[in-house]
N, C-alpha and C. Protein backbone atom coordinates (compact mmCIF):
# COMPACT_ATOMS: atom_id res chain seq x y z
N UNK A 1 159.28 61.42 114.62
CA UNK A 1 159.33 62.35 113.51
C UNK A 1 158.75 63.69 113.96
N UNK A 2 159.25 64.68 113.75
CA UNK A 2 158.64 66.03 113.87
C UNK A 2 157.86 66.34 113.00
N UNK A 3 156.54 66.82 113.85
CA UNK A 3 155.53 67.26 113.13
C UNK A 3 155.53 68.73 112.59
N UNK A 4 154.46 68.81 112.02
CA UNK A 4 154.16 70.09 110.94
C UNK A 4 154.36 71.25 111.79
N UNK A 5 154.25 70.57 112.90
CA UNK A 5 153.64 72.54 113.92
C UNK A 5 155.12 72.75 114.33
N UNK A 6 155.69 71.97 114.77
CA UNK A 6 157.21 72.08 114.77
C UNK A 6 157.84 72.79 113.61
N UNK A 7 157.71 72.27 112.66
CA UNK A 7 158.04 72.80 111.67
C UNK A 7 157.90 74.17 111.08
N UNK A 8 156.57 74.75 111.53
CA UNK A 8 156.53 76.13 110.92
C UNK A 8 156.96 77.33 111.91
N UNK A 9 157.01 76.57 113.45
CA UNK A 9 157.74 77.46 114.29
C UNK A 9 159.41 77.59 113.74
N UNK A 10 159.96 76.45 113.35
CA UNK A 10 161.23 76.79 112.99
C UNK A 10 161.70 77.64 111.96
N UNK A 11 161.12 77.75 110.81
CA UNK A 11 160.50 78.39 109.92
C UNK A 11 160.90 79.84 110.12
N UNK A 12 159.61 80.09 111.12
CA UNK A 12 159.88 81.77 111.66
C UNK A 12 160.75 82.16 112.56
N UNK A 13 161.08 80.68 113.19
CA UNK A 13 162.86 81.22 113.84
C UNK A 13 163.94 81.60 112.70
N UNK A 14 163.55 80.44 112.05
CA UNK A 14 164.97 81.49 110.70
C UNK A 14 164.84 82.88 110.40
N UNK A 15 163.12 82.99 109.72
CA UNK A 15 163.07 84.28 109.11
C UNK A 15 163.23 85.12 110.12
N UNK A 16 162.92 85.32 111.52
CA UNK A 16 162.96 86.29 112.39
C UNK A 16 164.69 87.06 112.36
N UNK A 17 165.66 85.68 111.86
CA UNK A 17 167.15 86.23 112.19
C UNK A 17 167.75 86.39 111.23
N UNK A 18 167.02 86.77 109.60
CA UNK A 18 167.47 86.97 108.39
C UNK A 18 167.46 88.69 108.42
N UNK A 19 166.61 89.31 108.83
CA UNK A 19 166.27 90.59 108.80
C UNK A 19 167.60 91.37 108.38
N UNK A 20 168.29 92.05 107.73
CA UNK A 20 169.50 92.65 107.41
C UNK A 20 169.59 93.65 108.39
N UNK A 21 167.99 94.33 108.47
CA UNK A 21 167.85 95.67 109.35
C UNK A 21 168.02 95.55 110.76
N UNK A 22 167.97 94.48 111.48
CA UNK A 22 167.80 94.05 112.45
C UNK A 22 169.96 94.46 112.70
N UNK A 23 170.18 95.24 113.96
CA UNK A 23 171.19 95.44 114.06
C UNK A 23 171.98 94.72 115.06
N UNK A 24 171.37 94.25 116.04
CA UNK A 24 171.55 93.27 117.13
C UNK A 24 171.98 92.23 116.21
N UNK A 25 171.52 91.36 114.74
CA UNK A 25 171.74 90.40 114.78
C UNK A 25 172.87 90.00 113.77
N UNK A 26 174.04 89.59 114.23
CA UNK A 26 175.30 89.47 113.49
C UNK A 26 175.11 88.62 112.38
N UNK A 27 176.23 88.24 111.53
CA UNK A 27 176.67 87.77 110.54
C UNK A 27 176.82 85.98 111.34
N UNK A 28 177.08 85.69 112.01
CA UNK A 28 177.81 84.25 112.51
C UNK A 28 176.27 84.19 113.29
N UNK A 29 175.61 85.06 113.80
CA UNK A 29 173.93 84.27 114.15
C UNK A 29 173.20 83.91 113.33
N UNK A 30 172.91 84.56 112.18
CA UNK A 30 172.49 84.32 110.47
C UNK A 30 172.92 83.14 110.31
N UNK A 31 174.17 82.84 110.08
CA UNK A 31 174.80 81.25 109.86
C UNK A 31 174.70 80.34 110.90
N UNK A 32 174.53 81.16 112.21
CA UNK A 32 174.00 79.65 113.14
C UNK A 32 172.28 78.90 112.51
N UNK A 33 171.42 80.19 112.02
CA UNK A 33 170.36 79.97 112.89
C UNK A 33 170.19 78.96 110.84
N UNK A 34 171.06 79.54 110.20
CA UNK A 34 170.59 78.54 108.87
C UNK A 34 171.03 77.38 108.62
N UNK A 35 172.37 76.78 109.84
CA UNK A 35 172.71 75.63 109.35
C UNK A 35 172.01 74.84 111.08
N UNK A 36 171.18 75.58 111.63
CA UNK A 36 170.63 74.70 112.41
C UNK A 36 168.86 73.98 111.62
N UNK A 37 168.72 75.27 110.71
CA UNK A 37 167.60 75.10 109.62
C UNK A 37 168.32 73.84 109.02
N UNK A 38 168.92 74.03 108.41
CA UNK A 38 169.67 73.11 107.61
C UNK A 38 169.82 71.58 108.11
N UNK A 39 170.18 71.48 109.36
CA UNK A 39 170.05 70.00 110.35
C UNK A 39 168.49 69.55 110.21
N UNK A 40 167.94 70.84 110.79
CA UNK A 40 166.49 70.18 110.74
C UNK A 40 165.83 69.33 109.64
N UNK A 41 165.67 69.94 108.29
CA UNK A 41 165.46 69.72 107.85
C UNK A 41 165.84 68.46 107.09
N UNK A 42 167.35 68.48 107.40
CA UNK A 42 167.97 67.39 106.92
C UNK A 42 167.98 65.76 107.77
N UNK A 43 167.16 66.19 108.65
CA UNK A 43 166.92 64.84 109.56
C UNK A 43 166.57 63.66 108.71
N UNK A 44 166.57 62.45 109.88
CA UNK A 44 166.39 61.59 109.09
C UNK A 44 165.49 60.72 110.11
N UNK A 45 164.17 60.50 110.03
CA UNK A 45 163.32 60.58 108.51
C UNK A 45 162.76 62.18 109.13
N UNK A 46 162.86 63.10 107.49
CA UNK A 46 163.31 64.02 107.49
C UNK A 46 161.08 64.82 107.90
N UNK A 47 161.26 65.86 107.92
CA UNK A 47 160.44 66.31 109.25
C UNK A 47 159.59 67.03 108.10
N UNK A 48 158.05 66.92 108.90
CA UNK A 48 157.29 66.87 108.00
C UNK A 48 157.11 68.51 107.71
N UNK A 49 156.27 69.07 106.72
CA UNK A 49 155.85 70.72 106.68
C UNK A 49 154.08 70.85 105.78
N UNK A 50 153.34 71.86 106.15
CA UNK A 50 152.17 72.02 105.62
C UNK A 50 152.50 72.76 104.57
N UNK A 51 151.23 72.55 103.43
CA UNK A 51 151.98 73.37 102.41
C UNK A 51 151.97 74.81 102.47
N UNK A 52 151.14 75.17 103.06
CA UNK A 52 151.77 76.97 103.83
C UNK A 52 152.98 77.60 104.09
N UNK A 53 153.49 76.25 104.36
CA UNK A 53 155.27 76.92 105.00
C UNK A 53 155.74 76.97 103.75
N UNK A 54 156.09 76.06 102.60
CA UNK A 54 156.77 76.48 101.65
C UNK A 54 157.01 78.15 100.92
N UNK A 55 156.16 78.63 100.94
CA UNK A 55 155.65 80.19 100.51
C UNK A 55 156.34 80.95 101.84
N UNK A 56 155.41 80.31 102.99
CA UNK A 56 155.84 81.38 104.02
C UNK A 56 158.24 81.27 103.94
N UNK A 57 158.56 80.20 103.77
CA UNK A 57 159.84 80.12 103.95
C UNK A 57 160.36 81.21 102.52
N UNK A 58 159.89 81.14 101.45
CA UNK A 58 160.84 81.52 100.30
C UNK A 58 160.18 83.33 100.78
N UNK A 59 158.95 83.38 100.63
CA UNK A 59 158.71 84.84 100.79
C UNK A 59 158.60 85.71 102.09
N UNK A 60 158.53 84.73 102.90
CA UNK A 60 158.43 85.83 104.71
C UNK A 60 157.39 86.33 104.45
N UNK A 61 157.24 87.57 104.70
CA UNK A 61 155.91 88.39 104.79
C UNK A 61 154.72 88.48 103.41
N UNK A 62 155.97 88.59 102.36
CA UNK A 62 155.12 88.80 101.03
C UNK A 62 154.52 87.47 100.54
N UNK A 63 154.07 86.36 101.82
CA UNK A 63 153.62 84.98 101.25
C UNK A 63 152.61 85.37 101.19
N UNK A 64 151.52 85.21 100.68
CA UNK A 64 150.09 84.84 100.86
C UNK A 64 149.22 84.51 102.32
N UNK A 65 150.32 83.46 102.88
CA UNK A 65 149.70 82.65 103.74
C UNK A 65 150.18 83.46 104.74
N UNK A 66 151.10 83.95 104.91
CA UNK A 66 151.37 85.18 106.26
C UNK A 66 150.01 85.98 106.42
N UNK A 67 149.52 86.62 105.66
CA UNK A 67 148.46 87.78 106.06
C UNK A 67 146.93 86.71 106.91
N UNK A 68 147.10 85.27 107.02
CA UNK A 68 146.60 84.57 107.72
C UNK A 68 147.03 83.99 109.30
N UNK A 69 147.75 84.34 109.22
CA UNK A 69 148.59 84.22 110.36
C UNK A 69 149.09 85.36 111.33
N UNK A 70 148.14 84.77 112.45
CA UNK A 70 147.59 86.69 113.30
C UNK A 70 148.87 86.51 113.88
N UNK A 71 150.15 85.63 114.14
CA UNK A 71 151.35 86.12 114.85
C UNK A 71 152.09 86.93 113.84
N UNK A 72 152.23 86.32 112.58
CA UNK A 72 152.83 87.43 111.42
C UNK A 72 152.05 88.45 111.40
N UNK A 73 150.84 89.02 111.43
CA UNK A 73 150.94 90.33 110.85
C UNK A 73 151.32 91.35 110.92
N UNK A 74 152.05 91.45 112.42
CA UNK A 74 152.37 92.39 112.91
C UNK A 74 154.07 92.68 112.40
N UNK A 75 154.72 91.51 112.04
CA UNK A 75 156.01 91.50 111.88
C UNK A 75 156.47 91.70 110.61
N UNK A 76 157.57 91.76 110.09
CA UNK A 76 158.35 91.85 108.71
C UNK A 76 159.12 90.81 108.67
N UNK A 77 158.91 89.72 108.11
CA UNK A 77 160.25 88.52 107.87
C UNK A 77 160.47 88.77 106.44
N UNK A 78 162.10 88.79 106.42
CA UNK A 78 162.27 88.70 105.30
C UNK A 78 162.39 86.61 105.04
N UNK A 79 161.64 86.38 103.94
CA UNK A 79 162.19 84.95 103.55
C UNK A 79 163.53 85.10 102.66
N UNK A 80 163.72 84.05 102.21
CA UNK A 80 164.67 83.26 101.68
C UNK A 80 165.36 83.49 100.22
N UNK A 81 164.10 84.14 100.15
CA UNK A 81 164.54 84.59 98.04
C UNK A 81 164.64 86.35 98.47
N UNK A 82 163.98 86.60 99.50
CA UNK A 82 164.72 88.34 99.77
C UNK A 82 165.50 88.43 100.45
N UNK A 83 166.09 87.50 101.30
CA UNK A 83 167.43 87.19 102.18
C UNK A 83 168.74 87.48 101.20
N UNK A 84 168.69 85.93 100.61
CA UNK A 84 169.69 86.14 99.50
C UNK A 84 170.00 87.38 98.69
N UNK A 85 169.48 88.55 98.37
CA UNK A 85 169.27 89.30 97.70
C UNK A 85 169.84 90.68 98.58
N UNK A 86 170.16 90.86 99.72
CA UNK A 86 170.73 91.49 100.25
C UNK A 86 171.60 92.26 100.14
N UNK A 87 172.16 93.64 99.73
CA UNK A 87 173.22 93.97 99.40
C UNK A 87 174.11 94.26 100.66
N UNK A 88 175.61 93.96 100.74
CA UNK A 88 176.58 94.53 101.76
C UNK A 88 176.38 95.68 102.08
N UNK A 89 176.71 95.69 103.10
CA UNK A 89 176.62 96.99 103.49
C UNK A 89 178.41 97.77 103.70
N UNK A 90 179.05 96.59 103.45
CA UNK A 90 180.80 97.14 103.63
C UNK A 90 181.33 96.95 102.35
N UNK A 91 180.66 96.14 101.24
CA UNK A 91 181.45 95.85 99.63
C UNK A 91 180.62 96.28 99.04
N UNK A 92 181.16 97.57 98.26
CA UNK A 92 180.17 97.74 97.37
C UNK A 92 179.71 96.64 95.92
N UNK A 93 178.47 96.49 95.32
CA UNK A 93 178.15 95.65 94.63
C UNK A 93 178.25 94.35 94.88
N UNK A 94 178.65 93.76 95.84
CA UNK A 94 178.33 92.53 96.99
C UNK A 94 177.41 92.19 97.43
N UNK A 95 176.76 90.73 97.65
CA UNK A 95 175.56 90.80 98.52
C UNK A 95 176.37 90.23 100.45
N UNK A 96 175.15 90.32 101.37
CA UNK A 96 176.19 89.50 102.71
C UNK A 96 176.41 88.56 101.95
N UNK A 97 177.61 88.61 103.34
CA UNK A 97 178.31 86.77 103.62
C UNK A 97 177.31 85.81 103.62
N UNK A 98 176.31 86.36 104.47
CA UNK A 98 175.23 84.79 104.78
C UNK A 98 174.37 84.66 103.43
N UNK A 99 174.43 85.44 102.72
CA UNK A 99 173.67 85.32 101.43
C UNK A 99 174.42 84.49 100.21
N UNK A 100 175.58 84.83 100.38
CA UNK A 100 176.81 84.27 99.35
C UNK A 100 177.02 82.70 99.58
N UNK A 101 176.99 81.75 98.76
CA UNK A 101 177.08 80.20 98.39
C UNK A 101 178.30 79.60 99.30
């Protein structure tokens, strides 16, 4: 079973490749790096997390528990509830692809 510390590194591998601003990072890397989130998590028997990560996953930077964490402070992750929330940048009144269901 994968442990917790595993777990919150993967964590900030997602948020690191949500960034919208981030220009290097395409539309089809976004969807790699969330349906490899998506495996993980979905393991079986499915992989453990501290309760820190929950916050750190939905909010990225604006968690609480980031401003404890001397590798975050320096960085901007967007999480999961400001991911989604993204507007296109080619449709107007659209959010991205990787944001869309």
């Amino acid at each position: 079973m994968p442990d917790a510390d595993r777990s919150a590194i993967e964590i900030k591998i997602l948020l690191r490749n949500l960034d919208p601003t981030k220009t290097n990072i395409k539309h089809k890397d976004r969807l790699r790096k969330l349906q490899k989130f998506r495996q993980y998590v979905s393991a079986n028997p499915p992989p453990e997390f501290y309760d820190d990560d929950y916050p750190m996953l939905l909010l990225g930077s604006e968690s609480p528990t980031a401003d404890e964490d001397e590798d975050l402070m320096r960085v901007n992750l967007f999480g999961l509830v400001r991911a989604v929330g993204c507007p296109s940048s080619d449709h107007k009144d659209s959010l991205k692809r990787s944001a869309r269901p």
